[in-house]
PDB file of N, CA and C in Angstrom:
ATOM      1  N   UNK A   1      81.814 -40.888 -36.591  1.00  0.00           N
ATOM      2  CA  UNK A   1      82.951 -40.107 -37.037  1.00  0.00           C
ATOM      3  C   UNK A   1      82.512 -38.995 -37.983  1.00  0.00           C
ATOM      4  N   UNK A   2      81.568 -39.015 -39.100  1.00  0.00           N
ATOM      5  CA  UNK A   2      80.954 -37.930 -39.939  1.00  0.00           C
ATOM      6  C   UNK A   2      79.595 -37.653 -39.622  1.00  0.00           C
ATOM      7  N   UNK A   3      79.289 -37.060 -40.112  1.00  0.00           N
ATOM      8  CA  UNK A   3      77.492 -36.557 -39.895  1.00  0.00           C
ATOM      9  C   UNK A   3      76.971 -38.146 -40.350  1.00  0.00           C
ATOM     10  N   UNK A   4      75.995 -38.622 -39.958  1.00  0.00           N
ATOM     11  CA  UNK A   4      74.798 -39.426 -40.356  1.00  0.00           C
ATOM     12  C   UNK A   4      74.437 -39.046 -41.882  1.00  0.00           C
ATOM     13  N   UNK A   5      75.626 -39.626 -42.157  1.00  0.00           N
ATOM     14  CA  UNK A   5      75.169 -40.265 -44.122  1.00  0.00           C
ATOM     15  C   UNK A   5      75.310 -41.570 -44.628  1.00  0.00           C
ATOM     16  N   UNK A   6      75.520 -42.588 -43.135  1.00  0.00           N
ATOM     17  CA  UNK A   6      75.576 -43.878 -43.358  1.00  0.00           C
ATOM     18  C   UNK A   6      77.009 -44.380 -44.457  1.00  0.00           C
ATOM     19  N   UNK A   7      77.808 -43.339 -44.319  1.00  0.00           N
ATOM     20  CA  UNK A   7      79.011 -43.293 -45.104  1.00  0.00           C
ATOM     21  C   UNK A   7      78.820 -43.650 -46.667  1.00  0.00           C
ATOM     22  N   UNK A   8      77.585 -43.389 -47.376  1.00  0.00           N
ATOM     23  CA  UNK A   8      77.741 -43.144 -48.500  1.00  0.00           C
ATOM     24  C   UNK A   8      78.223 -42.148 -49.322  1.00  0.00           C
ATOM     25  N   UNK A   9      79.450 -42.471 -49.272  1.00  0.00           N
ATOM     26  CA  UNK A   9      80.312 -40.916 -49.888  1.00  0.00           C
ATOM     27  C   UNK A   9      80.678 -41.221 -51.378  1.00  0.00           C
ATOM     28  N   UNK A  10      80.712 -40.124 -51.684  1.00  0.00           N
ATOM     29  CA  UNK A  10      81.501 -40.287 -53.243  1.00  0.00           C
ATOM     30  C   UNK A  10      82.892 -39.457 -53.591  1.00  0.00           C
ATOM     31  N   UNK A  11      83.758 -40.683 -53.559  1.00  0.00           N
ATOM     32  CA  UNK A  11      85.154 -39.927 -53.715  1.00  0.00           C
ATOM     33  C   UNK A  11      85.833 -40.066 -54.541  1.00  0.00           C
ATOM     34  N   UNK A  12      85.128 -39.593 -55.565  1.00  0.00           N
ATOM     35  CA  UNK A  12      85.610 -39.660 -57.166  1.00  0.00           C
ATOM     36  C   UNK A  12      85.365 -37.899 -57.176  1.00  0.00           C
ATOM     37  N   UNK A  13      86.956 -37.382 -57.351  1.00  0.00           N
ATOM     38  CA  UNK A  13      86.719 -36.008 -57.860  1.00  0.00           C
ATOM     39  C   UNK A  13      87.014 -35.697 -58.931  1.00  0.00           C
ATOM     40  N   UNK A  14      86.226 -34.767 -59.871  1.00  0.00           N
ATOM     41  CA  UNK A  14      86.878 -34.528 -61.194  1.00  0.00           C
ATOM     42  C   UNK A  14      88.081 -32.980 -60.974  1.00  0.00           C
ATOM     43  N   UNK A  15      88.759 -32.970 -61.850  1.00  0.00           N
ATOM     44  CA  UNK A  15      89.986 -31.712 -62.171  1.00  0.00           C
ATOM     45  C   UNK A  15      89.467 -31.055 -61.588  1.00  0.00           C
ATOM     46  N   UNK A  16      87.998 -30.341 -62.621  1.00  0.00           N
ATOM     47  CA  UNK A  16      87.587 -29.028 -62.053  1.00  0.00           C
ATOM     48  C   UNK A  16      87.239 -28.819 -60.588  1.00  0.00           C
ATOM     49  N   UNK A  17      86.792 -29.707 -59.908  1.00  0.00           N
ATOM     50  CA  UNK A  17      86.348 -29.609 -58.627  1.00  0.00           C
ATOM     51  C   UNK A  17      87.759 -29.511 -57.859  1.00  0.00           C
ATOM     52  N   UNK A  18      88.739 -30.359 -58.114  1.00  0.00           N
ATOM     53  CA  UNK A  18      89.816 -30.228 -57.583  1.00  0.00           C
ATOM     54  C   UNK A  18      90.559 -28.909 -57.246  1.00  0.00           C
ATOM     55  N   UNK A  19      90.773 -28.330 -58.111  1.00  0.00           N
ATOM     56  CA  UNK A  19      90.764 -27.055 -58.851  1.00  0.00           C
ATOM     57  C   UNK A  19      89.759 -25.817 -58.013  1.00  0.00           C
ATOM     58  N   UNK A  20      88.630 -26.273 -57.685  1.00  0.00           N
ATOM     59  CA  UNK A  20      87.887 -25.339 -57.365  1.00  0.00           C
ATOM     60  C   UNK A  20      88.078 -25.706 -55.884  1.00  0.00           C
ATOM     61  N   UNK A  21      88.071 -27.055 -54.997  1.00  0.00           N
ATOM     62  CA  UNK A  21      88.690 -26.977 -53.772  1.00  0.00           C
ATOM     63  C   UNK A  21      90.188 -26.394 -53.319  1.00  0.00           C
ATOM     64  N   UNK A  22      90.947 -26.715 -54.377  1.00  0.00           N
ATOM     65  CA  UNK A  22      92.093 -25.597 -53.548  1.00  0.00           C
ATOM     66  C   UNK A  22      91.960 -24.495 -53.990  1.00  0.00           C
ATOM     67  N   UNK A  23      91.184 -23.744 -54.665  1.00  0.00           N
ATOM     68  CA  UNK A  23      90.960 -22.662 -54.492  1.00  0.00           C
ATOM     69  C   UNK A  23      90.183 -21.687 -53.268  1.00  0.00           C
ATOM     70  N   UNK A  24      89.455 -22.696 -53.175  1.00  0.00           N
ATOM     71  CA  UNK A  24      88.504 -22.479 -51.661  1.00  0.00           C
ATOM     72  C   UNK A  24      89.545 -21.876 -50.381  1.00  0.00           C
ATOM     73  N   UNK A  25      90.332 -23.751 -50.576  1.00  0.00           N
ATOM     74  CA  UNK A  25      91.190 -24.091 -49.227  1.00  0.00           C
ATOM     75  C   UNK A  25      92.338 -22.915 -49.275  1.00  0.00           C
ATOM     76  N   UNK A  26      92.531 -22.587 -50.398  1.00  0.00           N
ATOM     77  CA  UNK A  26      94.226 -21.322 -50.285  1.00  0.00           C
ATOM     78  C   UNK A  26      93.428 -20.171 -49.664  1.00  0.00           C
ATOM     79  N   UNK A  27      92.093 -19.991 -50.240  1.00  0.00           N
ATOM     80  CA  UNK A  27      91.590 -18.403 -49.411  1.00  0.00           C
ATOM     81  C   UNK A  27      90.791 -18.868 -48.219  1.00  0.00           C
ATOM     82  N   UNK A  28      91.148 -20.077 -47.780  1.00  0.00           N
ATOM     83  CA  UNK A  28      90.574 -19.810 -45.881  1.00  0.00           C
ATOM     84  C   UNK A  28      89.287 -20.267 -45.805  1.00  0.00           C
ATOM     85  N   UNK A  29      88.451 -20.264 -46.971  1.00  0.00           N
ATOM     86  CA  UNK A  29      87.098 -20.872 -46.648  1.00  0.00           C
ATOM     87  C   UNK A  29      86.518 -22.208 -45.681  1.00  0.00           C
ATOM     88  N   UNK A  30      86.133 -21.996 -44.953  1.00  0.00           N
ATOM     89  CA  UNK A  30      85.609 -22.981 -43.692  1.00  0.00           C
ATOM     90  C   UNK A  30      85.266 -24.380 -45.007  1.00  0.00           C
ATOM     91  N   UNK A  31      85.596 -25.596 -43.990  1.00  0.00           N
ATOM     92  CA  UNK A  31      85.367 -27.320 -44.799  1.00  0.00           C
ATOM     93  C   UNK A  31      83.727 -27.216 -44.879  1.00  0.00           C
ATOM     94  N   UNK A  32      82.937 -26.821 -43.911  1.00  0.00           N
ATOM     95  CA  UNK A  32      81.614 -26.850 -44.717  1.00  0.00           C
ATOM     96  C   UNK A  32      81.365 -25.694 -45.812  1.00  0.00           C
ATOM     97  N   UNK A  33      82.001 -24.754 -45.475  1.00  0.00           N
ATOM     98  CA  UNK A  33      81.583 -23.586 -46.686  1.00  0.00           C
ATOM     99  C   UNK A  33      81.906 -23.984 -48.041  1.00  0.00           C
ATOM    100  N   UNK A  34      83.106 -24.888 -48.003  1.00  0.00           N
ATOM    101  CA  UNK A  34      83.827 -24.999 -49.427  1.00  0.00           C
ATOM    102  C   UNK A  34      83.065 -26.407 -49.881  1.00  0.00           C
ATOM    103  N   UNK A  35      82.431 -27.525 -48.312  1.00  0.00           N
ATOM    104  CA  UNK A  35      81.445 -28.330 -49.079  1.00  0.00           C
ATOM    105  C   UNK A  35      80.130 -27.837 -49.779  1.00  0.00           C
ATOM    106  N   UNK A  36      79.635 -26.638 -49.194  1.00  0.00           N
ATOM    107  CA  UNK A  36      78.214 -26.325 -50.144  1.00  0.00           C
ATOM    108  C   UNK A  36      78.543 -25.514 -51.438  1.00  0.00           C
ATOM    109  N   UNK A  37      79.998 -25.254 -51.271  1.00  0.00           N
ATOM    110  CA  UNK A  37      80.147 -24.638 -53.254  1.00  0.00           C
ATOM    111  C   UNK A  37      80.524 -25.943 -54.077  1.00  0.00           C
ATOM    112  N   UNK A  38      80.847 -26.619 -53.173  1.00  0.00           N
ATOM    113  CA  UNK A  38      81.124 -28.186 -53.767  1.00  0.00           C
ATOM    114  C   UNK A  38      79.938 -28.774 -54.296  1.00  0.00           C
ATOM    115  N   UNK A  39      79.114 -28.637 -53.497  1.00  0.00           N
ATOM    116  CA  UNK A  39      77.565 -29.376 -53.603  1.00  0.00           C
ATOM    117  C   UNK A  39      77.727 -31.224 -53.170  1.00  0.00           C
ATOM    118  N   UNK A  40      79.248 -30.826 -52.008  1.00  0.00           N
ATOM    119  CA  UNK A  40      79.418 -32.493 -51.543  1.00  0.00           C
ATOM    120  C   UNK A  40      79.174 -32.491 -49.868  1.00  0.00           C
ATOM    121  N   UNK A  41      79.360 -33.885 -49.522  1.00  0.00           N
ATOM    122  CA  UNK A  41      79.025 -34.382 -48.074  1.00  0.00           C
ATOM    123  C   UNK A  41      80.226 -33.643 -47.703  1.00  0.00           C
ATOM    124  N   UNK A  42      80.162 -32.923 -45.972  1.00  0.00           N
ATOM    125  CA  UNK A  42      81.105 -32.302 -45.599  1.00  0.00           C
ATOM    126  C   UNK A  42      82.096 -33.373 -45.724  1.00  0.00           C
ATOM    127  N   UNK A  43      81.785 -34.755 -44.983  1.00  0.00           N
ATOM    128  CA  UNK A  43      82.586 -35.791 -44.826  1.00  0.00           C
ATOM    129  C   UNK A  43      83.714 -35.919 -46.241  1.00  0.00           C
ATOM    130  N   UNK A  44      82.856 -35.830 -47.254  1.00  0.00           N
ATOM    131  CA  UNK A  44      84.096 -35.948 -48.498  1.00  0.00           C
ATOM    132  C   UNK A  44      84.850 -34.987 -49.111  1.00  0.00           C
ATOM    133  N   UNK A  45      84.383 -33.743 -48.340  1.00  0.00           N
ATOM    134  CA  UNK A  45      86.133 -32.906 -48.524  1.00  0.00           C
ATOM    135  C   UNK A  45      86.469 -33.002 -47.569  1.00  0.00           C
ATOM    136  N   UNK A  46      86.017 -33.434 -46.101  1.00  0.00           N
ATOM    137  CA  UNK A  46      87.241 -33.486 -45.042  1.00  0.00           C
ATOM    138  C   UNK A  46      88.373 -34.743 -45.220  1.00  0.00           C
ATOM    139  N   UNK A  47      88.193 -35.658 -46.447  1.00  0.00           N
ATOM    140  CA  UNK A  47      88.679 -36.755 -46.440  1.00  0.00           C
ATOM    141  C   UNK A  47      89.629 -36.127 -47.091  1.00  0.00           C
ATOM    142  N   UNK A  48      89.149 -35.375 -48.580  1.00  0.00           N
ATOM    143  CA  UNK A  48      89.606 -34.905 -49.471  1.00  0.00           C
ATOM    144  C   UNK A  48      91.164 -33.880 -48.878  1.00  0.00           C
ATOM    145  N   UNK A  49      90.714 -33.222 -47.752  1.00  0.00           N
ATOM    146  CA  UNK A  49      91.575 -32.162 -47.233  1.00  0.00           C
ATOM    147  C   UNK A  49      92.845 -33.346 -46.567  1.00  0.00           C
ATOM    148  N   UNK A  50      92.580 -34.506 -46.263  1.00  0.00           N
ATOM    149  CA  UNK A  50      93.186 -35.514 -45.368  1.00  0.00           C
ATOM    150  C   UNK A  50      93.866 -35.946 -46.491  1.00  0.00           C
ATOM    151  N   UNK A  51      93.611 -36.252 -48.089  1.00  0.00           N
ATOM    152  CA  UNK A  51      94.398 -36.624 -48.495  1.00  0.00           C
ATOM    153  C   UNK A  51      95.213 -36.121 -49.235  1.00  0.00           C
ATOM    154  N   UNK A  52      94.658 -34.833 -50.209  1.00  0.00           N
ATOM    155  CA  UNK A  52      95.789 -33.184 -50.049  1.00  0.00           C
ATOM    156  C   UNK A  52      97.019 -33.056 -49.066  1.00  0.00           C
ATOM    157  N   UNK A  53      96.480 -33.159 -47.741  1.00  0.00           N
ATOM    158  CA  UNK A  53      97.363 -32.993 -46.646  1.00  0.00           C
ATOM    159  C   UNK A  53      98.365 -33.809 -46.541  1.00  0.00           C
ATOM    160  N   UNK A  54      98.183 -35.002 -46.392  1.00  0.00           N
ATOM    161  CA  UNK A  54      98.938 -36.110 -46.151  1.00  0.00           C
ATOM    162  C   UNK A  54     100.273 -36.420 -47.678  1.00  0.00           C
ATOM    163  N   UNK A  55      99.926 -36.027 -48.952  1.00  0.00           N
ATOM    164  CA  UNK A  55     100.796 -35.804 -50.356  1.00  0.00           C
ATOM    165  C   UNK A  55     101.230 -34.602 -50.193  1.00  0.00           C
ATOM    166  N   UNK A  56     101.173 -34.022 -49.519  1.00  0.00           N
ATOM    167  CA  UNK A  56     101.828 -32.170 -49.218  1.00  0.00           C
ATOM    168  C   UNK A  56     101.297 -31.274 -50.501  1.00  0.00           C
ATOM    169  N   UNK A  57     100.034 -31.141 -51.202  1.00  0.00           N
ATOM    170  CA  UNK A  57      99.249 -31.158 -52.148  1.00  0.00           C
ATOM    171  C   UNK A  57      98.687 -29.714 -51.671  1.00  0.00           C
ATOM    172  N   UNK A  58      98.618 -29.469 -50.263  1.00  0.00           N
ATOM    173  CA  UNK A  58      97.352 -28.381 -49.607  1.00  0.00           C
ATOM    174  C   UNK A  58      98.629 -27.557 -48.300  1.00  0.00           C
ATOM    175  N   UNK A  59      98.265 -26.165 -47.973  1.00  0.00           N
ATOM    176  CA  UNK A  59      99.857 -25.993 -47.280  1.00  0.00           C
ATOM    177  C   UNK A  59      98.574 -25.929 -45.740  1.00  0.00           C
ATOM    178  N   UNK A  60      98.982 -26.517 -44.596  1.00  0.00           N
ATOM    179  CA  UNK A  60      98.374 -26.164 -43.059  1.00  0.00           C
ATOM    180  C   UNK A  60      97.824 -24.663 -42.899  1.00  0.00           C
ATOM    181  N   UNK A  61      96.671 -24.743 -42.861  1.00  0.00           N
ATOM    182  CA  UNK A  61      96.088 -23.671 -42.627  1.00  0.00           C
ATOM    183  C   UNK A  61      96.327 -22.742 -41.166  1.00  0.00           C
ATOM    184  N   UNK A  62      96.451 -21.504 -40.649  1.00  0.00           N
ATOM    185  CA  UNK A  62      95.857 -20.996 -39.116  1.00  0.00           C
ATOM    186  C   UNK A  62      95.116 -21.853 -38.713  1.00  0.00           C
ATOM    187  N   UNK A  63      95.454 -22.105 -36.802  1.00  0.00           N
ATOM    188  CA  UNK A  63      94.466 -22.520 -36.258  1.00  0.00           C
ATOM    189  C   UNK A  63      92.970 -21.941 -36.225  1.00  0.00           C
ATOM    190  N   UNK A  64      93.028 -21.183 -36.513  1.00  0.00           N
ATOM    191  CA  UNK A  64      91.877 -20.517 -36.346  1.00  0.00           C
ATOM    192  C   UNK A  64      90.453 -20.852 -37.544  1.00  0.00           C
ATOM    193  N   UNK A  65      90.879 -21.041 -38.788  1.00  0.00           N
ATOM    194  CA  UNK A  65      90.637 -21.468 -39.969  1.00  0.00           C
ATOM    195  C   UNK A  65      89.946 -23.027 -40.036  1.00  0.00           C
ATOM    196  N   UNK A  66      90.614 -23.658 -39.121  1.00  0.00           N
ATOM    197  CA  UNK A  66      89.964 -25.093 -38.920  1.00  0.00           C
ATOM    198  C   UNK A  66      89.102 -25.720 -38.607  1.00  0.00           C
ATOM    199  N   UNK A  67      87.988 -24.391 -38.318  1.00  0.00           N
ATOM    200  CA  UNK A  67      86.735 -24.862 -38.011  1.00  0.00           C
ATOM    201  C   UNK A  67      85.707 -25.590 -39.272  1.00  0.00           C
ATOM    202  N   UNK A  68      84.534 -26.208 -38.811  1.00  0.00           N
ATOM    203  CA  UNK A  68      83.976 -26.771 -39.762  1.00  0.00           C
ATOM    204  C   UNK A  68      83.477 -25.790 -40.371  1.00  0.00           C
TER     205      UNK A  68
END
């Protein structure tokens, strides 16, 4: 289901990172682009975006936007 990281993820986010992912996610930045300013596993902001999404926290991006 994620890249080969043997699902060692870490999904403890602090404010600022929080903060700095929806900032990413409001201007369109691709889930891997906004993982390497993250400096996290793609896998744990795509979770991250899943659980934004799911609390109505993050607004549906363009299809187009949804690439990794």
């Amino acid at each position: 289901m994620f890249e080969a990281d043997d699902h060692d993820l870490n999904l403890i986010f602090l404010e600022e990172e929080l903060e700095v992912f929806r900032n990413q996610w409001n201007q369109n930045v691709s889930l891997r682009d906004i993982a390497k300013v993250m400096k996290r596993k793609t896998s744990e902001v795509a979770l991250l975006v899943f659980d934004h999404a799911e609390r109505g926290l993050i607004k549906k991006r363009d299809e187009d936007v949804h690439r990794l």
